[in-house]
Protein backbone atom coordinates (compact mmCIF):
# COMPACT_ATOMS: atom_id res chain seq x y z
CA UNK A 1 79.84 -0.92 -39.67
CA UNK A 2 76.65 -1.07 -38.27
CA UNK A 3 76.18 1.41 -34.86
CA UNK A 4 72.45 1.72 -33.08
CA UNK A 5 71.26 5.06 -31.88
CA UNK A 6 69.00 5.04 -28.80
CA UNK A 7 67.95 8.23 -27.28
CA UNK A 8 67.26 7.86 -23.30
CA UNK A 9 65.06 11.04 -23.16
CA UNK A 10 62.38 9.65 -26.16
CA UNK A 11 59.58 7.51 -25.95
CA UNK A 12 60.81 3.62 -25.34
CA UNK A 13 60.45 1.34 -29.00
CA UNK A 14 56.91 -0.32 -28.44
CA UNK A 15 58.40 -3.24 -29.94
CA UNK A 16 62.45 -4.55 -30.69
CA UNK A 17 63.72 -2.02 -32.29
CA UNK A 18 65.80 1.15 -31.58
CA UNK A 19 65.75 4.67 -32.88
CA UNK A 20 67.71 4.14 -35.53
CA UNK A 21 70.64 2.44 -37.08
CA UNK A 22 73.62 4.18 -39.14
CA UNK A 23 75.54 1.75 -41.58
CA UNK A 24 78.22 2.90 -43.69
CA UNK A 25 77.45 6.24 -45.09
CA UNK A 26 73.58 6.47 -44.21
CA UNK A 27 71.06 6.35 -40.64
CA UNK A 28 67.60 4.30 -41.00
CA UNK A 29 65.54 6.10 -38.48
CA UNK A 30 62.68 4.17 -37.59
CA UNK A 31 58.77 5.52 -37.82
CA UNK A 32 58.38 8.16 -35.51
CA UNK A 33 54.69 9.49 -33.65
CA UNK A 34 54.58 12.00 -31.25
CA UNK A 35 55.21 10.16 -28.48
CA UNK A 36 56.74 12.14 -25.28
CA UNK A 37 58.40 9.93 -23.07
CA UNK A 38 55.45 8.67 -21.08
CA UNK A 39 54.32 6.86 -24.65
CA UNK A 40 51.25 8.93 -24.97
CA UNK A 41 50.47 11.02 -28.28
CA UNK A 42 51.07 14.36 -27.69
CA UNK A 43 49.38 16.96 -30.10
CA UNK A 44 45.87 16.51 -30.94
CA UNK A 45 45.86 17.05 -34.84
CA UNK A 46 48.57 16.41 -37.57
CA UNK A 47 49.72 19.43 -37.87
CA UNK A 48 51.23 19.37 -34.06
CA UNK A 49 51.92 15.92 -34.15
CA UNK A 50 54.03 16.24 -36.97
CA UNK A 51 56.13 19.35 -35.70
CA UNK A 52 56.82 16.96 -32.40
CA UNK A 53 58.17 13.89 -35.23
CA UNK A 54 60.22 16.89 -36.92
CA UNK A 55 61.91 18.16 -33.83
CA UNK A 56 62.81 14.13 -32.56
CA UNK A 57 63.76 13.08 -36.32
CA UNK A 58 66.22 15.88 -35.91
CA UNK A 59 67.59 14.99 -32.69
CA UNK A 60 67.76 11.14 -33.85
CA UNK A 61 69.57 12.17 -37.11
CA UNK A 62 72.29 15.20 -34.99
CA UNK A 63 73.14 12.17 -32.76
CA UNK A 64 73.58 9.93 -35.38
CA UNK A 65 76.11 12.35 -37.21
CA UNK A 66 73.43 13.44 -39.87
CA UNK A 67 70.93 16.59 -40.37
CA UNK A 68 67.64 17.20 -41.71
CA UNK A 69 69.08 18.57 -45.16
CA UNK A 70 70.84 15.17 -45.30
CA UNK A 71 67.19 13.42 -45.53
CA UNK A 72 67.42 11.27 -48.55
CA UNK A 73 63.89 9.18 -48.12
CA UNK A 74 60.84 10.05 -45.81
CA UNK A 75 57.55 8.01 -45.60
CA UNK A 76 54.90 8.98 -44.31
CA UNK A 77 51.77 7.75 -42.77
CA UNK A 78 48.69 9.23 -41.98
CA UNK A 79 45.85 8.13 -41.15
CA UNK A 80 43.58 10.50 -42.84
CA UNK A 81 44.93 11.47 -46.39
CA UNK A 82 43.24 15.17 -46.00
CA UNK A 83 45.45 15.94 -43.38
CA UNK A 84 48.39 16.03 -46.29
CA UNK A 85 47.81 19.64 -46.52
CA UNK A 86 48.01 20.64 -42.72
CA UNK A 87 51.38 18.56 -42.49
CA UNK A 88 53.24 20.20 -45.55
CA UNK A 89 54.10 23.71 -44.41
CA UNK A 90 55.39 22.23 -41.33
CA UNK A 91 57.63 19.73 -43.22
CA UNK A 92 58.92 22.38 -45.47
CA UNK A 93 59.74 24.61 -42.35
CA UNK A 94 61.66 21.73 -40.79
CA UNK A 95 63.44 21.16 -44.37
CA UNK A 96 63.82 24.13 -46.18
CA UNK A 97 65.53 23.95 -49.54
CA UNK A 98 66.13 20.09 -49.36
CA UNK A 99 63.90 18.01 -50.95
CA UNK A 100 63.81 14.23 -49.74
CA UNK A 101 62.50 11.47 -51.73
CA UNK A 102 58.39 10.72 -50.34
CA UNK A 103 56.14 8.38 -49.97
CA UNK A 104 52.74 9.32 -48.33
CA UNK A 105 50.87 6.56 -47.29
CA UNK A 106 46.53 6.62 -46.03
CA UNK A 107 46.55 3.42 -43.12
CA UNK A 108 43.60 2.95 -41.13
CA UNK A 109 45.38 3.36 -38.00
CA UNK A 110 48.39 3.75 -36.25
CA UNK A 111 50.39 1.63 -32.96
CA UNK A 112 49.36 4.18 -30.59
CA UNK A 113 46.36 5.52 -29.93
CA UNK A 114 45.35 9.15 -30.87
CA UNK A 115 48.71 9.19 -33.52
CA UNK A 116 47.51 10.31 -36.86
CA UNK A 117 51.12 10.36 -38.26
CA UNK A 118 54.22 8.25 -38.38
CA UNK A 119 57.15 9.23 -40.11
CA UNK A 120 60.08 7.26 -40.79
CA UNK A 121 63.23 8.52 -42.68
CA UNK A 122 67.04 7.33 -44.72
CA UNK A 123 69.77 10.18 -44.46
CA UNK A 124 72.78 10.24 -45.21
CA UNK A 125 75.84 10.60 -43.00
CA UNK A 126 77.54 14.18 -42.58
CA UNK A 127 81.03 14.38 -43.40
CA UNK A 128 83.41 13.26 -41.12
CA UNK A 129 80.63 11.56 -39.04
C-alpha cells in the first residue's frame, strides 16, 4: 500500500514530490519551511517559523490518519545551530509527553529564501487509519 497525501491549501512542492506518503503502518512527511501558500517564508526568526512547520506537520500527519504523538523520527535543519534553543519550547509544546527520535542538522542554507528551518518527520499510522 502506498497512498500520497497532498494538501491543496499548503505551499506547492518546489520540486516532484508531495506532502507526504503513508505505506503500510507509517507516513514519510517530507521537509517542511514555513511556507504559506504564496511560497514565501513566513515568520522572520526560528522560533515562528517553526510553530508555522508544527501546525502544517500536524495537518499533513491528521490527514494522513496519524498525530503528532505518533511522531516516530524528526530531522531537523537549521541553518544557524544557536537557534536550537529558541526552537525547543515550541517543539515540546507541539509534542508534549512524546518523545520522537532527532536529528538536528547546521546547513548553510535552505530552498527558500529567508527559511532558517526545515523539518521533516516518520509517524506512525493511528489505529484503524
Amino acid at each position: 500500500m502506498r497512498e500520497e497525501i497532498y494538501l491543496d491549501d499548503l505551499s506547492e512542492p518546489i520540486s516532484h514530490y508531495t506532502h507526504a506518503v503513508k505505506s503500510d503502518h507509517l507516513v514519510f512527511v517530507s521537509g517542511l519551511t514555513a511556507a504559506g501558500r504564496d511560497g514565501k517564508i513566513v515568520g522572520d526568526d526560528a522560533a515562528a517559523q517553526t510553530e508555522v512547520i508544527l501546525t502544517n506537520l500536524d495537518r499533513i500527519l491528521r490527514a494522513a490518519g496519524s498525530r503528532l504523538d505518533l511522531v516516530c523520527k524528526v530531522t531537523v535543519y537549521l541553518t544557524d545551530i544557536d537557534d536550537r534553543p529558541v526552537i525547543n519550547p515550541v517543539r515540546q509544546r507541539f509534542f508534549g509527553d512524546a518523545r520522537p527520535a532527532s536529528t538536528l542538522i547546521e546547513i548553510s542554507r535552505l530552498a527558500l529564501p529567508g527559511a532558517k528551518v526545515e523539518i521533516e518527520a516518520v509517524a506512525a499510522l493511528a489505529e484503524g487509519a
